[in-house]
N, C-alpha and C. Protein backbone atom coordinates (compact mmCIF):
# COMPACT_ATOMS: atom_id res chain seq x y z
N UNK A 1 -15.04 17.81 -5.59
CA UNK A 1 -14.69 18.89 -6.50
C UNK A 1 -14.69 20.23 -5.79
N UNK A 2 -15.72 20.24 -4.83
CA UNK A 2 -15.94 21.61 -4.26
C UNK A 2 -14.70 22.19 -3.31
N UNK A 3 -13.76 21.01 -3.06
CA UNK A 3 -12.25 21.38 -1.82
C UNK A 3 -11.13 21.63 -3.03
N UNK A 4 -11.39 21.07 -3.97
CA UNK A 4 -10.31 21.34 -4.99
C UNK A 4 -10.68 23.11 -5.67
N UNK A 5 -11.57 23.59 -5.29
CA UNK A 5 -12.43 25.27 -6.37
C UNK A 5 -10.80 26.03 -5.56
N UNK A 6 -10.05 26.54 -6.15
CA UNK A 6 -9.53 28.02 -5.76
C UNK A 6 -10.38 28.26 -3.96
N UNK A 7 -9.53 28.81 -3.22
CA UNK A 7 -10.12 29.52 -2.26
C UNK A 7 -9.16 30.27 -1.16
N UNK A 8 -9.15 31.90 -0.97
CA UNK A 8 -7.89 32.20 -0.47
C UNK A 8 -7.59 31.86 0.77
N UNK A 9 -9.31 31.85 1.45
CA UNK A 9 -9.16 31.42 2.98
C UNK A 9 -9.19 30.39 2.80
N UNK A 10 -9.59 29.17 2.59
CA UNK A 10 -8.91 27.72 2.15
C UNK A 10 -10.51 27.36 3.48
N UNK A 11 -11.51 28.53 3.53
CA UNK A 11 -12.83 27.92 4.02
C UNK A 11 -13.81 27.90 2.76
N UNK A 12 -14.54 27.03 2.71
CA UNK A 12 -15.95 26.92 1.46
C UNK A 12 -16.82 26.66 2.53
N UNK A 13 -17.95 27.34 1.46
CA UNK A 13 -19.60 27.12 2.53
C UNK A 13 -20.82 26.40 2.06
N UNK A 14 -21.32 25.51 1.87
CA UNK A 14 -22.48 24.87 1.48
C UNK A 14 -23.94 25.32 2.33
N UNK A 15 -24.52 25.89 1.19
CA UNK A 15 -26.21 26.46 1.92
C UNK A 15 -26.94 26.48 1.15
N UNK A 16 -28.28 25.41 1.56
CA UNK A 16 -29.17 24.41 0.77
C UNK A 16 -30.14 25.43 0.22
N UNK A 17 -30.25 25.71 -1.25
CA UNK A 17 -31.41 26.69 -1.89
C UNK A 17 -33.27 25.98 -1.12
N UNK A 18 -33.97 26.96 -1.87
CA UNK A 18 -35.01 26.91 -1.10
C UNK A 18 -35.92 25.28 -1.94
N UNK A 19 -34.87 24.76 -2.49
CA UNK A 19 -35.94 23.36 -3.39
C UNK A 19 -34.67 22.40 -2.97
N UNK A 20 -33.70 22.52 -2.12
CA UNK A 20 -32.69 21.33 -2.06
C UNK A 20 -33.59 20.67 -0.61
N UNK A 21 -34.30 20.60 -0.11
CA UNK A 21 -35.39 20.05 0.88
C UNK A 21 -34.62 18.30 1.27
N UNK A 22 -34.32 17.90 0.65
CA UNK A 22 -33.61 16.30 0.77
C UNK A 22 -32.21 16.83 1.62
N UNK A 23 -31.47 17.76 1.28
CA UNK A 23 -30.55 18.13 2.02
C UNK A 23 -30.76 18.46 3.85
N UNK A 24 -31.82 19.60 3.86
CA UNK A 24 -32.58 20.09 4.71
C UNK A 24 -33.18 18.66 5.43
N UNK A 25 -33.38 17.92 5.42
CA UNK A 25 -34.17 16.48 5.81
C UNK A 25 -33.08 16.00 6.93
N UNK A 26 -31.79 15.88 5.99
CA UNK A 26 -30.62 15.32 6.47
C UNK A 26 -30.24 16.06 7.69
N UNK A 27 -30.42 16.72 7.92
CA UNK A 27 -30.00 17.76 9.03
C UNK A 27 -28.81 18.23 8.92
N UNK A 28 -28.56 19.48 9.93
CA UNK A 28 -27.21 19.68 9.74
C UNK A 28 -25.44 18.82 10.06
N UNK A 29 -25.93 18.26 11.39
CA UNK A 29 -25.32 17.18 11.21
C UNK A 29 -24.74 16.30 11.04
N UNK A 30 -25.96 15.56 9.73
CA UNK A 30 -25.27 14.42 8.62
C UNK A 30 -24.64 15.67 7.76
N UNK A 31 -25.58 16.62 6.95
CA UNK A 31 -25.03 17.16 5.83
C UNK A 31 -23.55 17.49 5.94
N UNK A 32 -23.15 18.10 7.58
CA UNK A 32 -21.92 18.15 7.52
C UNK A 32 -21.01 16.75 7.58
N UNK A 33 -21.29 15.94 7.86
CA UNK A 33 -20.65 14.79 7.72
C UNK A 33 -20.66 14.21 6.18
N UNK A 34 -21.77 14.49 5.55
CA UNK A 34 -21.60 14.32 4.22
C UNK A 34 -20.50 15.11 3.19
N UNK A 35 -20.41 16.03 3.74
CA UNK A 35 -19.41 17.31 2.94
C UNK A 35 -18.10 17.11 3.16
N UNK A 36 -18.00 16.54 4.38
CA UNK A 36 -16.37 16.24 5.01
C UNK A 36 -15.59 17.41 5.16
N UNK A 37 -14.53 17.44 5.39
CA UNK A 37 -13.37 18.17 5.91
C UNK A 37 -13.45 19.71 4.85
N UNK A 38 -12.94 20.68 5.13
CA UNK A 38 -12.77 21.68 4.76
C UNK A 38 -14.06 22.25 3.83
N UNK A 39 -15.67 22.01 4.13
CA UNK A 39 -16.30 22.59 3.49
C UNK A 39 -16.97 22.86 4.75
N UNK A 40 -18.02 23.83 5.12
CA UNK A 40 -18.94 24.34 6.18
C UNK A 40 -20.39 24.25 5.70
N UNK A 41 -21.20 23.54 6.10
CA UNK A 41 -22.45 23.62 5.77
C UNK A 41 -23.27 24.55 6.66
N UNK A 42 -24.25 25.47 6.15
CA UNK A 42 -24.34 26.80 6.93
C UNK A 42 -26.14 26.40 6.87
N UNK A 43 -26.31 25.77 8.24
CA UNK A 43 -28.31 25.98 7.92
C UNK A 43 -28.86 26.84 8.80
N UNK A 44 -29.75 28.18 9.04
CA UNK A 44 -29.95 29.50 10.16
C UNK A 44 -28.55 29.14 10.83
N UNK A 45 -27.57 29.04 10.26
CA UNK A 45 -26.00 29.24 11.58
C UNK A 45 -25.20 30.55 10.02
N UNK A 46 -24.14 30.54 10.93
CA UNK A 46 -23.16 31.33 10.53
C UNK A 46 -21.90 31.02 10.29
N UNK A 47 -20.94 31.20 9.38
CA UNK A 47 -19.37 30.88 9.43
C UNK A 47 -18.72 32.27 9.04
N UNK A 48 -17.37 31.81 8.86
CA UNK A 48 -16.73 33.58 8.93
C UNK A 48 -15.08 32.99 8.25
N UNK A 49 -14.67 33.58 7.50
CA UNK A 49 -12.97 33.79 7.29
C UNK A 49 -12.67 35.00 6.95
N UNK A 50 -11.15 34.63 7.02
CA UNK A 50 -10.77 35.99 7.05
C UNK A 50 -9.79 36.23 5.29
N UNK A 51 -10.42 37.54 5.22
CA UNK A 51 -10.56 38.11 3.64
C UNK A 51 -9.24 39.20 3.82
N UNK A 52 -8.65 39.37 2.60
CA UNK A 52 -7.71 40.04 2.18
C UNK A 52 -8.20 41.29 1.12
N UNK A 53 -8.98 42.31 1.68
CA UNK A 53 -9.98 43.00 0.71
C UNK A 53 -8.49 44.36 -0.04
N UNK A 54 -7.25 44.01 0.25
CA UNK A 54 -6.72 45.18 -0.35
C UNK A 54 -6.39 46.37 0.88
N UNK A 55 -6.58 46.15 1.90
CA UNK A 55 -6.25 47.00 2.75
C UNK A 55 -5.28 46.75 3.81
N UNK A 56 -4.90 46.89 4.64
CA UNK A 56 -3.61 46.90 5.83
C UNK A 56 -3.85 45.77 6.16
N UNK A 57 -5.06 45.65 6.96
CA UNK A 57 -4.76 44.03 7.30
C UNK A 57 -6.02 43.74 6.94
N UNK A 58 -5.93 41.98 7.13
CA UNK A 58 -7.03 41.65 6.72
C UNK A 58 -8.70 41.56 7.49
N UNK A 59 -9.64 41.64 6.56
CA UNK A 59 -10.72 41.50 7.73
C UNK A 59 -12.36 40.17 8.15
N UNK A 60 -12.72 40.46 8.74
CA UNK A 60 -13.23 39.25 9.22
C UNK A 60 -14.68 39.24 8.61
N UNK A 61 -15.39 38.45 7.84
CA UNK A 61 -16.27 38.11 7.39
C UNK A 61 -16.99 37.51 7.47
N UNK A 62 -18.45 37.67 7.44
CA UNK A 62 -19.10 36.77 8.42
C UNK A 62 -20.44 36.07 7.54
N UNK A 63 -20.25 35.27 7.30
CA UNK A 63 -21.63 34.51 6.33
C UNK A 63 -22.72 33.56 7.04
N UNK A 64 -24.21 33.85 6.56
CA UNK A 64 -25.08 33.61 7.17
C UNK A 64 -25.79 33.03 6.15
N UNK A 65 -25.89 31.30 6.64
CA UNK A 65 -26.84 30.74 5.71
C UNK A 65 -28.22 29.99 5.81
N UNK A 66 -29.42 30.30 5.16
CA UNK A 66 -30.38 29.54 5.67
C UNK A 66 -31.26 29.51 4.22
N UNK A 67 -32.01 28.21 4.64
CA UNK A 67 -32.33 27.31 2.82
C UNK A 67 -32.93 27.56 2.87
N UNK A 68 -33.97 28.52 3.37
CA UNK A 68 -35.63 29.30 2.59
C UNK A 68 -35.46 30.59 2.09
N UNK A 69 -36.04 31.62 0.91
CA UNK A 69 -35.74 32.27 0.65
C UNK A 69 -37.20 32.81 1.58
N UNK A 70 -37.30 34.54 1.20
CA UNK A 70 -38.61 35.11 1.53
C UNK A 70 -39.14 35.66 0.51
């Protein structure tokens, strides 16, 4: 369901909240092998697309994900 959501950069990001711990187990890894093609699983790493914010050209965005909160 999550490759079918709307998306302009046609990237999605998966990043495990601080109680998804079974995910976190799996490592990054499997989890990305679990997610398959066109989703990014983000654990202390980073991903990035590029956004169309309304201005001349477009710009580069950079997302940082990690499953503990503080």
């Amino acid at each position: 369901w999550l490759r079918r959501c709307p998306a302009s950069s046609n990237k999605r990001f998966v990043i495990a909240g601080n109680h998804d711990y079974w995910l976190e187990e799996f490592g990054p890894e499997k989890a990305q092998e679990l997610l398959g093609e066109g989703v990014e699983y983000l654990e202390f790493s980073t991903g990035s697309f590029e956004a169309d914010l309304g201005e001349t050209s477009p710009r580069m965005v950079k997302v940082y994900g990690a499953p503990v909160s503080t």
